[in-house]
N, C-alpha and C. Protein backbone atom coordinates (compact mmCIF):
# COMPACT_ATOMS: atom_id res chain seq x y z
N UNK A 1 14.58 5.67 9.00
CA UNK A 1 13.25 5.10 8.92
C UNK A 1 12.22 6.21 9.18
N UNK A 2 11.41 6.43 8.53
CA UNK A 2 10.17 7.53 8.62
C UNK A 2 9.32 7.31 10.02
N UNK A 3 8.54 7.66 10.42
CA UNK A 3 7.30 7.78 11.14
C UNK A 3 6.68 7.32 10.60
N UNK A 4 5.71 7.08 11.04
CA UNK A 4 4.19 5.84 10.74
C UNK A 4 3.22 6.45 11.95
N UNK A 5 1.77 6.91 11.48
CA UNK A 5 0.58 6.85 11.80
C UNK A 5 0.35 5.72 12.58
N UNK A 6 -0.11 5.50 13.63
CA UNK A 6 -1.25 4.61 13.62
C UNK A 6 -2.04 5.05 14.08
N UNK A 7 -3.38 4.12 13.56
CA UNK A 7 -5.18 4.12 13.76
C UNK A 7 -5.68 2.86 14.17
N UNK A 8 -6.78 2.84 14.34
CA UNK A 8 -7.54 1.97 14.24
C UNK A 8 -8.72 1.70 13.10
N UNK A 9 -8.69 0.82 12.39
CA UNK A 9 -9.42 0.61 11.18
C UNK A 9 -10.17 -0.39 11.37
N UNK A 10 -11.55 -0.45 10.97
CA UNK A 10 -12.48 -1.61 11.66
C UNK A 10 -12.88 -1.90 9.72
N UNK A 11 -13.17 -2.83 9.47
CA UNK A 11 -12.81 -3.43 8.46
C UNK A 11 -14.38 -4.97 8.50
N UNK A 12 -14.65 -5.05 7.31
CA UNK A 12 -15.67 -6.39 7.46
C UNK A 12 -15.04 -7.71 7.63
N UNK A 13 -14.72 -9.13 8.18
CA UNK A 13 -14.47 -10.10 7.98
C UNK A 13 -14.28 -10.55 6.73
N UNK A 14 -15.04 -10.72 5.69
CA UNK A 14 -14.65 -10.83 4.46
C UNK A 14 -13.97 -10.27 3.80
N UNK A 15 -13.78 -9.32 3.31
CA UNK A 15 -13.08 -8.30 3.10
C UNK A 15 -11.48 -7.88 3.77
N UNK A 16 -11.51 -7.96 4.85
CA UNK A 16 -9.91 -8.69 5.54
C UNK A 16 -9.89 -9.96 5.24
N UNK A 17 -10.30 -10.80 4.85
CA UNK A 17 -10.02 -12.17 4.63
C UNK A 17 -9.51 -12.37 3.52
N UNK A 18 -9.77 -11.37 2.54
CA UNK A 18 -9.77 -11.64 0.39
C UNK A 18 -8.03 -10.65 0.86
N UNK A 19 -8.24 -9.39 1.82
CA UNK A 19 -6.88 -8.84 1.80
C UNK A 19 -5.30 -10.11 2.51
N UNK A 20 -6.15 -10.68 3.28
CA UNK A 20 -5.03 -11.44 3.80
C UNK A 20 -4.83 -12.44 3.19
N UNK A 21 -5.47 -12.96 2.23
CA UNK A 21 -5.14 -14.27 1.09
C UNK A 21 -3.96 -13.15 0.39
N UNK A 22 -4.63 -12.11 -0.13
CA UNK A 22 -4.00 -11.31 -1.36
C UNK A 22 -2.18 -10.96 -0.40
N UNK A 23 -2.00 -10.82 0.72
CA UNK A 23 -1.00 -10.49 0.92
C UNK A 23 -0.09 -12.03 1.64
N UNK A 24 -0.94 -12.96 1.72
CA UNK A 24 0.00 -14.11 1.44
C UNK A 24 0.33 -14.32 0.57
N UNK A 25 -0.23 -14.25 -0.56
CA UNK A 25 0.32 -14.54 -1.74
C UNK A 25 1.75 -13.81 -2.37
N UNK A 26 1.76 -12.62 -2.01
CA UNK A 26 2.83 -11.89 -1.84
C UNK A 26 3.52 -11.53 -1.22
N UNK A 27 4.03 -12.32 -0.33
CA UNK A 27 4.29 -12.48 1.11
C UNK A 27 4.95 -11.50 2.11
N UNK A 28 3.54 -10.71 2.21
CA UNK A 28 3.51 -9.79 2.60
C UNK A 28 2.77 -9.74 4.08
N UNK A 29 2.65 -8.98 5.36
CA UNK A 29 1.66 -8.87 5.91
C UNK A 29 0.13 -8.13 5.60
N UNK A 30 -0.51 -8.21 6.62
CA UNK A 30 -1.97 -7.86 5.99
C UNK A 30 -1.66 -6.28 6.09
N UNK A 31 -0.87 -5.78 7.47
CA UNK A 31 -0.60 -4.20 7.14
C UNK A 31 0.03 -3.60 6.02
N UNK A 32 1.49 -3.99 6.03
CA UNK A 32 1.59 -3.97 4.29
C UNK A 32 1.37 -4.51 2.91
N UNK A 33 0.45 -5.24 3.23
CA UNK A 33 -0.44 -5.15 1.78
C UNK A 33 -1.14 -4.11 2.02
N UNK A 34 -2.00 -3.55 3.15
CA UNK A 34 -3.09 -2.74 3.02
C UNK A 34 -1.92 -1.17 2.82
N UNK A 35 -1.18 -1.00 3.35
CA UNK A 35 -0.08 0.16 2.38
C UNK A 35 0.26 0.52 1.66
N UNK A 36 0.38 -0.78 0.61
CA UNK A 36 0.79 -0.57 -0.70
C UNK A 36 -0.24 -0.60 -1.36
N UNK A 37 -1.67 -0.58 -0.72
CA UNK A 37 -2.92 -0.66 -1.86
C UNK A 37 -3.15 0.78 -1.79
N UNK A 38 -2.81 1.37 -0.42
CA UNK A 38 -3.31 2.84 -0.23
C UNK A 38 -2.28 3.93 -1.10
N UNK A 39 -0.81 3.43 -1.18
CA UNK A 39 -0.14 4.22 -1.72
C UNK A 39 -0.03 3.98 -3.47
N UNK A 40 -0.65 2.57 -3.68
CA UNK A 40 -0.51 2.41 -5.22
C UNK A 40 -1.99 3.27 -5.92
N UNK A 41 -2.96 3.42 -4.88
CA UNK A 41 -4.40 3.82 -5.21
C UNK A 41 -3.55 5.90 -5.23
N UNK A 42 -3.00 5.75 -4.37
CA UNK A 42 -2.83 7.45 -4.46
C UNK A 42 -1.59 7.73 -5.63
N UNK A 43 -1.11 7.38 -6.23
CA UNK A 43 -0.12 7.45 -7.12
C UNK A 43 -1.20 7.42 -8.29
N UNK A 44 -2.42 6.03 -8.40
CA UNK A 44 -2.78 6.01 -9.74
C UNK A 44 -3.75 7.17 -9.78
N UNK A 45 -4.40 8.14 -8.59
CA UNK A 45 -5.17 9.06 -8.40
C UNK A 45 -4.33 10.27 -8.77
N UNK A 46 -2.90 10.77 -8.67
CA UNK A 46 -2.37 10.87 -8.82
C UNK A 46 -2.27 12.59 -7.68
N UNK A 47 -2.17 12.03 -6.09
CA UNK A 47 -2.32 12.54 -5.22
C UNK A 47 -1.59 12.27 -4.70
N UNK A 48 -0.23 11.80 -4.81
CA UNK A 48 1.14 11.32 -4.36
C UNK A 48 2.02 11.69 -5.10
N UNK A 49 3.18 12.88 -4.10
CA UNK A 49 3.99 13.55 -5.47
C UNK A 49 5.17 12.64 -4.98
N UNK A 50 6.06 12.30 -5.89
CA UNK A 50 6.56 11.27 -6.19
C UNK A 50 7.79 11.69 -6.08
N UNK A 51 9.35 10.98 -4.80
CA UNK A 51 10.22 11.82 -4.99
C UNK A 51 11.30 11.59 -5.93
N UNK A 52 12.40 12.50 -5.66
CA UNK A 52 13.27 12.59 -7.11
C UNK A 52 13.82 10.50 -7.27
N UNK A 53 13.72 10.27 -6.41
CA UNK A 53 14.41 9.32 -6.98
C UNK A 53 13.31 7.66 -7.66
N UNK A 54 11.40 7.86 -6.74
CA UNK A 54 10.64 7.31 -7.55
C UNK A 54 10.38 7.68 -8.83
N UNK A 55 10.63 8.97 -9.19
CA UNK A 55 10.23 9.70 -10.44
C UNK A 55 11.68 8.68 -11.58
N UNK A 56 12.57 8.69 -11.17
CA UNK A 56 13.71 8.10 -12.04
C UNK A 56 13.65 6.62 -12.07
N UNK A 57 13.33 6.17 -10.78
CA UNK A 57 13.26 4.41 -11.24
C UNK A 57 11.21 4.06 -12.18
N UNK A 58 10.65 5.52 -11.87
CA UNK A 58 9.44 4.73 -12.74
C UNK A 58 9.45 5.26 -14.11
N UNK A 59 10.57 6.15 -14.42
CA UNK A 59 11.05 6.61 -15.74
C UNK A 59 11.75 5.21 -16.76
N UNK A 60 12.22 4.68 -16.19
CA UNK A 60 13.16 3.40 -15.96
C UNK A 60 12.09 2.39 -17.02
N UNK A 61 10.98 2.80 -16.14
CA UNK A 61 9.78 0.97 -16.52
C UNK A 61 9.75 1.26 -18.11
């Protein structure tokens, strides 16, 4: 299992509220939904080098 950061992130009420619908829906928590928005935003920026074995399953899609 990797290491993990933590912070503190202060965030608007609304705005955590639209994230925590969005990660019930995918039943997910509100931390990992907010993970996978940060790591899907740095992949599509394309500031996330990708290792040998994401590079082969997104060869795949």
């Amino acid at each position: 299992m990797s290491k993990k950061k933590s912070f503190v992130l202060r965030i608007d009420p609304k705005t955590f509220k639209l994230i925590e619908q969005w990660a019930d829906d995918e039943f997910r928590s509100v931390n990992g939904q907010i993970e996978w928005m940060i790591h899907k935003s740095l992949k599509e920026a394309k500031r996330l080098k990708l290792s040998k074995n994401e590079n082969e399953s997104k060869e795949k899609e």
